[in-house]
PDB file of N, CA and C in Angstrom:
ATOM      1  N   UNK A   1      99.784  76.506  99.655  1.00  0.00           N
ATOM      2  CA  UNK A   1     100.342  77.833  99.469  1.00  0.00           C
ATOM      3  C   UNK A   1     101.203  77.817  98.208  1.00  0.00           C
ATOM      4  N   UNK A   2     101.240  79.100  96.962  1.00  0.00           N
ATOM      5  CA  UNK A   2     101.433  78.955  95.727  1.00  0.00           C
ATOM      6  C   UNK A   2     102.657  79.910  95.994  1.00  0.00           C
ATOM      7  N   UNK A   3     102.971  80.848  97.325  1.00  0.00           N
ATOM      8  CA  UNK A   3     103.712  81.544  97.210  1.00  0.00           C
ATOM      9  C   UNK A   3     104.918  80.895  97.984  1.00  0.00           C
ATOM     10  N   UNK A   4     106.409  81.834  97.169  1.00  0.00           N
ATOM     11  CA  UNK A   4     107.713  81.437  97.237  1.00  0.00           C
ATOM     12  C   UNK A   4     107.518  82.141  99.171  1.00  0.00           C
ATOM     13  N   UNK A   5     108.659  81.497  99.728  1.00  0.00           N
ATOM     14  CA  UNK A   5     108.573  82.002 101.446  1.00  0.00           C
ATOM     15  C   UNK A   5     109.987  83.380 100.947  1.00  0.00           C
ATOM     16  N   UNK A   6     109.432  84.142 101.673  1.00  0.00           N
ATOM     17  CA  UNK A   6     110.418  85.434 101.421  1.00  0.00           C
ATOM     18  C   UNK A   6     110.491  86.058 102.705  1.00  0.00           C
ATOM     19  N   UNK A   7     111.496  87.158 102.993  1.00  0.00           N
ATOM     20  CA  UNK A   7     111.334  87.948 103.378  1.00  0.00           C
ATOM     21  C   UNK A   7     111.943  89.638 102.962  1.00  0.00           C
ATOM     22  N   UNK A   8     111.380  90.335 103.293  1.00  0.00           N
ATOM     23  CA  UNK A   8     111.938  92.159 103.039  1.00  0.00           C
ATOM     24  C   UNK A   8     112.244  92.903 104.176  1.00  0.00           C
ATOM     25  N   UNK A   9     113.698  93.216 103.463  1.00  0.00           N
ATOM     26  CA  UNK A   9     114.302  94.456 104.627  1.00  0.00           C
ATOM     27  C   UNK A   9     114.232  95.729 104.052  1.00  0.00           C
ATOM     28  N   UNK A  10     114.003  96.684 104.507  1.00  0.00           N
ATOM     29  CA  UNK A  10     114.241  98.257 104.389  1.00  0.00           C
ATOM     30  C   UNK A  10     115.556  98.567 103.708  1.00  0.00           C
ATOM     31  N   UNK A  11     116.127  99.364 102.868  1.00  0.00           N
ATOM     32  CA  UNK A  11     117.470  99.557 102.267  1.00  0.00           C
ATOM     33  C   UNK A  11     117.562 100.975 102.162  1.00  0.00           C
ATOM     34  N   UNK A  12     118.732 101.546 101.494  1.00  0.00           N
ATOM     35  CA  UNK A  12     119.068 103.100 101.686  1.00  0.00           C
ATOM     36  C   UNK A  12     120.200 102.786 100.519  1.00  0.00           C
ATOM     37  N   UNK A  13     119.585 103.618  99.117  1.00  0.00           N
ATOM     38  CA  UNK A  13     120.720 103.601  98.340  1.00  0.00           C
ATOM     39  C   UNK A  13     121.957 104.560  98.686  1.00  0.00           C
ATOM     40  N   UNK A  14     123.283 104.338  99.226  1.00  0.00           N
ATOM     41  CA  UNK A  14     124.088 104.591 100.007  1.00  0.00           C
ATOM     42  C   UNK A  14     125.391 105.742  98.782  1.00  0.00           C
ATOM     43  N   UNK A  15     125.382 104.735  97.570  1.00  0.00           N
ATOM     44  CA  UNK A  15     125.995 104.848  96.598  1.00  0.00           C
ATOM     45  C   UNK A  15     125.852 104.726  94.901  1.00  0.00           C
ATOM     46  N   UNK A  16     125.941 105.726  94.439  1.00  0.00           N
ATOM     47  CA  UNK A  16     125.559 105.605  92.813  1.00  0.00           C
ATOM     48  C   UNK A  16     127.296 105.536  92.066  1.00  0.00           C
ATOM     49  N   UNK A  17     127.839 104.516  91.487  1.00  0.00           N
ATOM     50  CA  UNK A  17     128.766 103.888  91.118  1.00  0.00           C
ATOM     51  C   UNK A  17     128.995 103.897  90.003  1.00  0.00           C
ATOM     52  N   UNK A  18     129.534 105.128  88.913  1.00  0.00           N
ATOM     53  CA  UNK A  18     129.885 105.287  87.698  1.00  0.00           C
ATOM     54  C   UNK A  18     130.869 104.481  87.509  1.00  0.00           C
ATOM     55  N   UNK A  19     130.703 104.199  86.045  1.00  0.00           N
ATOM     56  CA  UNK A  19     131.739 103.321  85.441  1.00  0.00           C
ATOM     57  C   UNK A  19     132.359 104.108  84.167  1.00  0.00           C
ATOM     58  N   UNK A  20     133.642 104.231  83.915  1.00  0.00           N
ATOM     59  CA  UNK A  20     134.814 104.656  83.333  1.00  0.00           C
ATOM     60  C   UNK A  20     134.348 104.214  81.968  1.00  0.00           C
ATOM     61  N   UNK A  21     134.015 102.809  81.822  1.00  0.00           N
ATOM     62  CA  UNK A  21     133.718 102.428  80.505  1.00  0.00           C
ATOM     63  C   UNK A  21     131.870 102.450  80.073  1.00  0.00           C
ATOM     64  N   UNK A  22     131.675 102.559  79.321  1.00  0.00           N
ATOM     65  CA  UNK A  22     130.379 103.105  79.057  1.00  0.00           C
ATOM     66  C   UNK A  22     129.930 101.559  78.846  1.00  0.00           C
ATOM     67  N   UNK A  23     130.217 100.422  78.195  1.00  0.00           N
ATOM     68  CA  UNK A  23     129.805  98.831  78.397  1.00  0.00           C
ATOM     69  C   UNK A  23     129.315  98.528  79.794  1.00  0.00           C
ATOM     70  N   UNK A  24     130.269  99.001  80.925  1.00  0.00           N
ATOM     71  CA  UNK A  24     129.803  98.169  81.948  1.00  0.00           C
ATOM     72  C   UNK A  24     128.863  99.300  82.813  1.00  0.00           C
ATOM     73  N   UNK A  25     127.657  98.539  83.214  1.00  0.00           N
ATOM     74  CA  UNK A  25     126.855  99.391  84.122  1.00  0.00           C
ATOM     75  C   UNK A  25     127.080 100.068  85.400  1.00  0.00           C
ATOM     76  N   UNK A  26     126.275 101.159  84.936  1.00  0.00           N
ATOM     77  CA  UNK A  26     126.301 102.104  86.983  1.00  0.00           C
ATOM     78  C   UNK A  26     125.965 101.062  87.842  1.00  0.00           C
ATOM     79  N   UNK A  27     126.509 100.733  88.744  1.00  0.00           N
ATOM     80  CA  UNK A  27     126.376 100.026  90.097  1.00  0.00           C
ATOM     81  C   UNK A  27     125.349 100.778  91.224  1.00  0.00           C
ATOM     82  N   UNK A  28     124.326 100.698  92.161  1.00  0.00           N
ATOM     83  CA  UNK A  28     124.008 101.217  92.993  1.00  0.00           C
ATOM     84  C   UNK A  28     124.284 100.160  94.370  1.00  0.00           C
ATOM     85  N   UNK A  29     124.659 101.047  95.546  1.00  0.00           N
ATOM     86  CA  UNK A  29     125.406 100.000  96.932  1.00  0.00           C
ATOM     87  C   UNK A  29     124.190 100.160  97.421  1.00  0.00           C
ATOM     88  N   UNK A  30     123.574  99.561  98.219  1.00  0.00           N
ATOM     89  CA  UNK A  30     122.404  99.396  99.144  1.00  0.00           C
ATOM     90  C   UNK A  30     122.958  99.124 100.615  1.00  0.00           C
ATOM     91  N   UNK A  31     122.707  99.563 101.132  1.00  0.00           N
ATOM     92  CA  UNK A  31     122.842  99.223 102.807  1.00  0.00           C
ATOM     93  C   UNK A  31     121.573  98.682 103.044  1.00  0.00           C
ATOM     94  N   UNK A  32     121.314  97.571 103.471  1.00  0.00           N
ATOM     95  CA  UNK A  32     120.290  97.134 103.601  1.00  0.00           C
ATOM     96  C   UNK A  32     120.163  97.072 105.528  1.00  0.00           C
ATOM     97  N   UNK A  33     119.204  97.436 105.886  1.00  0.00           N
ATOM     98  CA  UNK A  33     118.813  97.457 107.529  1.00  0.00           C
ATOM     99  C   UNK A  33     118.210  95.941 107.956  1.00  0.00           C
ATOM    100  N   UNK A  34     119.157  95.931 109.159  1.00  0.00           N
ATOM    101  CA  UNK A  34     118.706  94.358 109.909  1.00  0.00           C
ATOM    102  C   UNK A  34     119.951  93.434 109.173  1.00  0.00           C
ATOM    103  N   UNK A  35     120.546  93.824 108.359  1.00  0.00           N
ATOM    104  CA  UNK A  35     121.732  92.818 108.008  1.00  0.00           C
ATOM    105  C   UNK A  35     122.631  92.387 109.069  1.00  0.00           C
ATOM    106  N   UNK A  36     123.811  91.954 109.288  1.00  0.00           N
ATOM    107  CA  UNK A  36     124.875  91.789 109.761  1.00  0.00           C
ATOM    108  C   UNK A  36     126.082  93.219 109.446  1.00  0.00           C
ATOM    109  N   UNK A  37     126.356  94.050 110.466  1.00  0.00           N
ATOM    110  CA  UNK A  37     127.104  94.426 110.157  1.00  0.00           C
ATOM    111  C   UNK A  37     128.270  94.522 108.404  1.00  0.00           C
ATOM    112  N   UNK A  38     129.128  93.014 108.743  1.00  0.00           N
ATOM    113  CA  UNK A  38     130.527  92.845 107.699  1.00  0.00           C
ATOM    114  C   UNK A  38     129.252  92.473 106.110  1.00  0.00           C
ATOM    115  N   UNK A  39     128.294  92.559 106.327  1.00  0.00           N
ATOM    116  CA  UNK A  39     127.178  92.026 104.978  1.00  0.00           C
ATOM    117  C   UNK A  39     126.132  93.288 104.879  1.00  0.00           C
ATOM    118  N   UNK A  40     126.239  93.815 105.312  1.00  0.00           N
ATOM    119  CA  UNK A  40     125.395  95.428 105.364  1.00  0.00           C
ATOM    120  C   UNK A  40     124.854  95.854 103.624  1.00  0.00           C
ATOM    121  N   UNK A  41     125.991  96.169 102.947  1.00  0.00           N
ATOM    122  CA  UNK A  41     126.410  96.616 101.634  1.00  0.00           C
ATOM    123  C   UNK A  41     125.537  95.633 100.376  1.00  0.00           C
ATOM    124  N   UNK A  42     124.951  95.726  99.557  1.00  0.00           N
ATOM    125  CA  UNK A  42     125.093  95.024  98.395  1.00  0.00           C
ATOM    126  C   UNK A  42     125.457  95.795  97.050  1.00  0.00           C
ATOM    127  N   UNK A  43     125.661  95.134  95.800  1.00  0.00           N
ATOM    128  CA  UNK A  43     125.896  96.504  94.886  1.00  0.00           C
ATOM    129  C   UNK A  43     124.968  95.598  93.528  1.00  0.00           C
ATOM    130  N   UNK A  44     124.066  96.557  92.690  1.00  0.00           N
ATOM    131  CA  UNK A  44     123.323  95.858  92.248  1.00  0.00           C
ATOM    132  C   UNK A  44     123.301  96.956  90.962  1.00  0.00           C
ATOM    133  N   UNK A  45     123.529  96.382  89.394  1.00  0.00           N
ATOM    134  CA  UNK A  45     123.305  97.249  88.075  1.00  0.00           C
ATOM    135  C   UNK A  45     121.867  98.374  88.940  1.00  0.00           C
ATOM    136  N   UNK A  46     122.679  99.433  88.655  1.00  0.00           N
ATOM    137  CA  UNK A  46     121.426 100.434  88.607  1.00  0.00           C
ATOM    138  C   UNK A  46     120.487 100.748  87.333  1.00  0.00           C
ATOM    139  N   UNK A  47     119.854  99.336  86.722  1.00  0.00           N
ATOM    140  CA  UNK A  47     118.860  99.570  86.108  1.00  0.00           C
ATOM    141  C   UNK A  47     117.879  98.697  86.248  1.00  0.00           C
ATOM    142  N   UNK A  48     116.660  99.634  86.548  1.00  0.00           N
ATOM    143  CA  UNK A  48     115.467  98.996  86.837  1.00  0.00           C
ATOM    144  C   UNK A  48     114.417  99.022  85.711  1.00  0.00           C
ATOM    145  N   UNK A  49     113.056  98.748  85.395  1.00  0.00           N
ATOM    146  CA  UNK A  49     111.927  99.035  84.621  1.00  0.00           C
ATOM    147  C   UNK A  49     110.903  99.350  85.398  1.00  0.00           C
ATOM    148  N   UNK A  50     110.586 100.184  84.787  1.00  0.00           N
ATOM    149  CA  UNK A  50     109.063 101.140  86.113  1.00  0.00           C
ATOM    150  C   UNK A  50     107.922 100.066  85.301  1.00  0.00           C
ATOM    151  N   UNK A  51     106.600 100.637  85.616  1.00  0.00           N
ATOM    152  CA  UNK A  51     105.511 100.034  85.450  1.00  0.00           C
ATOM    153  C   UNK A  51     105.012  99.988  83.937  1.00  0.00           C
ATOM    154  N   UNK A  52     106.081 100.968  83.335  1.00  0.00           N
ATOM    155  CA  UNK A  52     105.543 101.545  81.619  1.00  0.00           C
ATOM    156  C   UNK A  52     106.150 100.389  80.744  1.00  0.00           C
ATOM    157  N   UNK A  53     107.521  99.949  81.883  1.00  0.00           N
ATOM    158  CA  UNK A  53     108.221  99.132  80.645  1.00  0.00           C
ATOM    159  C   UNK A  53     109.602  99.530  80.503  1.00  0.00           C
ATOM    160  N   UNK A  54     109.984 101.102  80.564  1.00  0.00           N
ATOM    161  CA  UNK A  54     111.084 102.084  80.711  1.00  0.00           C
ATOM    162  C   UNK A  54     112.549 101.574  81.500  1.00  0.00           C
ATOM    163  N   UNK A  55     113.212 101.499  81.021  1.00  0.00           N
ATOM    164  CA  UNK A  55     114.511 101.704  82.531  1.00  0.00           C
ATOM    165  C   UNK A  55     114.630 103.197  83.052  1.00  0.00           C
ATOM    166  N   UNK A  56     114.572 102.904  84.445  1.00  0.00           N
ATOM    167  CA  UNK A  56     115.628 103.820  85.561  1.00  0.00           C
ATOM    168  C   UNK A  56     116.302 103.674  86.230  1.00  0.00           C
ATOM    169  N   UNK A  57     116.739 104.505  87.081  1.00  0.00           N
ATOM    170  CA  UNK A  57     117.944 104.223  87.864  1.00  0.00           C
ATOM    171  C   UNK A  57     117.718 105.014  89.447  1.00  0.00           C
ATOM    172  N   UNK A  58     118.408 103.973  90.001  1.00  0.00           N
ATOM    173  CA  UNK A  58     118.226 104.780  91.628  1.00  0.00           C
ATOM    174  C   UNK A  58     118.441 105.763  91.954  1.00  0.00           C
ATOM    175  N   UNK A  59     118.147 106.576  92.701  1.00  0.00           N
ATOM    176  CA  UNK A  59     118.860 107.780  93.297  1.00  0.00           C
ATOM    177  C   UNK A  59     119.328 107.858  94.357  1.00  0.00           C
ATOM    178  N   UNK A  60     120.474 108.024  94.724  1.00  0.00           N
ATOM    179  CA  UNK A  60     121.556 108.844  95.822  1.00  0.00           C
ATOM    180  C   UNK A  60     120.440 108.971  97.029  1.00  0.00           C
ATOM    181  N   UNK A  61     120.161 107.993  98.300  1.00  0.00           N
ATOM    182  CA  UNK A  61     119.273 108.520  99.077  1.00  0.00           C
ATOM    183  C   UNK A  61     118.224 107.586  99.137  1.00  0.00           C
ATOM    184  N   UNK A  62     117.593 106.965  97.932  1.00  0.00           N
ATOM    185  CA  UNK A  62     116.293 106.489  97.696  1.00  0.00           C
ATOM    186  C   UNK A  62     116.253 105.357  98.382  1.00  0.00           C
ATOM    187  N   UNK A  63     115.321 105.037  99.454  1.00  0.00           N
ATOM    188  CA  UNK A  63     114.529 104.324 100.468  1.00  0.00           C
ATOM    189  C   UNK A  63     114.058 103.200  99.428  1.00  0.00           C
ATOM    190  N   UNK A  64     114.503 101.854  99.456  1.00  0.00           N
ATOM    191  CA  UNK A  64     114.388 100.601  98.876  1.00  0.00           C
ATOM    192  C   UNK A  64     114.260  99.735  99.685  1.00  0.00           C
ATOM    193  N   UNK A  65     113.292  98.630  98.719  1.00  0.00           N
ATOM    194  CA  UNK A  65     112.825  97.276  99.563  1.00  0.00           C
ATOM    195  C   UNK A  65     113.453  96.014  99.090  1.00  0.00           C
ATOM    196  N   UNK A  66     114.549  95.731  99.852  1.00  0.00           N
ATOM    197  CA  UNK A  66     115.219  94.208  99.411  1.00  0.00           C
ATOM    198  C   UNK A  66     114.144  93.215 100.025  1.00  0.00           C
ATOM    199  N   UNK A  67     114.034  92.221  98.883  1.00  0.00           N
ATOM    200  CA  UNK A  67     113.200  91.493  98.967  1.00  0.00           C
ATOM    201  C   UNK A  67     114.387  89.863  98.408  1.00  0.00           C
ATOM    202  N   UNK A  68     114.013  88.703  99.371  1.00  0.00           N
ATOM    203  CA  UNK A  68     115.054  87.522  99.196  1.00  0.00           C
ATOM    204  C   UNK A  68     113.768  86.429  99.312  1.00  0.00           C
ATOM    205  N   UNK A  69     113.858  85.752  98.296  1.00  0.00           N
ATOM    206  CA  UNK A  69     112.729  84.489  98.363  1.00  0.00           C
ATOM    207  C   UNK A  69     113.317  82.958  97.873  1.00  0.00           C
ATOM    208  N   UNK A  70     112.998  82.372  98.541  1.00  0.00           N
ATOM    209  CA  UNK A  70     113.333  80.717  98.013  1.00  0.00           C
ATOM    210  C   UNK A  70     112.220  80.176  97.294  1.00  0.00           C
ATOM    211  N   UNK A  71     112.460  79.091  96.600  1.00  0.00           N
ATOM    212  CA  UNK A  71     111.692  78.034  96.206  1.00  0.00           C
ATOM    213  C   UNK A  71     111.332  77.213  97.601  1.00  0.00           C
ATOM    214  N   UNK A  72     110.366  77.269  97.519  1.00  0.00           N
ATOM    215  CA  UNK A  72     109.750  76.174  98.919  1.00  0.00           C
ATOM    216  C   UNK A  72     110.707  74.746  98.993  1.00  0.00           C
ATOM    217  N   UNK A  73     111.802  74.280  97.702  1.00  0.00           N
ATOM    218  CA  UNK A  73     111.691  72.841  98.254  1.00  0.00           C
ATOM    219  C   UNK A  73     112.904  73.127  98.634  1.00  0.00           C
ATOM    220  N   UNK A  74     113.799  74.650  99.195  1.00  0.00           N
ATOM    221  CA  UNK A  74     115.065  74.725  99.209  1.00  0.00           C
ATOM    222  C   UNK A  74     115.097  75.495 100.534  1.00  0.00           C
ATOM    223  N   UNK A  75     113.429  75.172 101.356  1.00  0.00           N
ATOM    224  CA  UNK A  75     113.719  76.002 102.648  1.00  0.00           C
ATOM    225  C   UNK A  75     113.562  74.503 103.520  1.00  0.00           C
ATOM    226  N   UNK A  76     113.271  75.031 105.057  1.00  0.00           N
ATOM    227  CA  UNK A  76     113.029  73.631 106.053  1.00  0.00           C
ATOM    228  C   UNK A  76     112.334  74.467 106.806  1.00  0.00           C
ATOM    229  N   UNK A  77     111.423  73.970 107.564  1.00  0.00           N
ATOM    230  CA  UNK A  77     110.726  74.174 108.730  1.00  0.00           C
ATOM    231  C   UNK A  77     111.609  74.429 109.974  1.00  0.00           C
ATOM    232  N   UNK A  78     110.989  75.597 110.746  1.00  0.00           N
ATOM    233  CA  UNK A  78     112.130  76.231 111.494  1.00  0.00           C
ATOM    234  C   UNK A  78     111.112  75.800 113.069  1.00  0.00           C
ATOM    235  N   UNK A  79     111.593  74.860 114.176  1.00  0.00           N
ATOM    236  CA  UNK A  79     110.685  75.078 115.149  1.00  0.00           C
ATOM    237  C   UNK A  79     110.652  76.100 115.981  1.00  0.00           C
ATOM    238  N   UNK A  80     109.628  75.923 116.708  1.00  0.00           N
ATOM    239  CA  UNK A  80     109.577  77.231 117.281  1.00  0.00           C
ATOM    240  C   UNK A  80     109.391  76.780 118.801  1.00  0.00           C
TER     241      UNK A  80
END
């Protein structure tokens, strides 16, 4: 298997996070679903690149897929 082990949770951009100084980037908060409660939140530069190449930015609302992957030699076998 060539692929990294991952998994994806469902998210809800919660918050769009202006910044005062024009250097530092808009922030977007994610609530990500299935977290832990006190870890719910993440906050991540709101700039992305679509498929053209372009940056955008999240919107207030917009239904996102957090996605978390390891390198295989930094996971372990989980029994079952």
């Amino acid at each position: 298997m060539t692929d990294k082990p991952s998994v994806t949770l469902p998210g809800t951009v919660e918050k769009v996070i202006h910044s005062a100084d024009p250097r530092i980037p808009e922030k977007a908060q994610i609530a990500v679903q299935g977290a832990d409660d006190l870890y719910r939140e993440i906050r991540i530069d709101n700039t992305l690149i679509d498929e053209d190449g372009h940056k955008v930015r999240l919107r207030l609302g917009a239904e996102v897929d957090v996605t978390v992957e390891a390198d295989p030699a930094d996971t372990r076998q989980v029994s079952e």
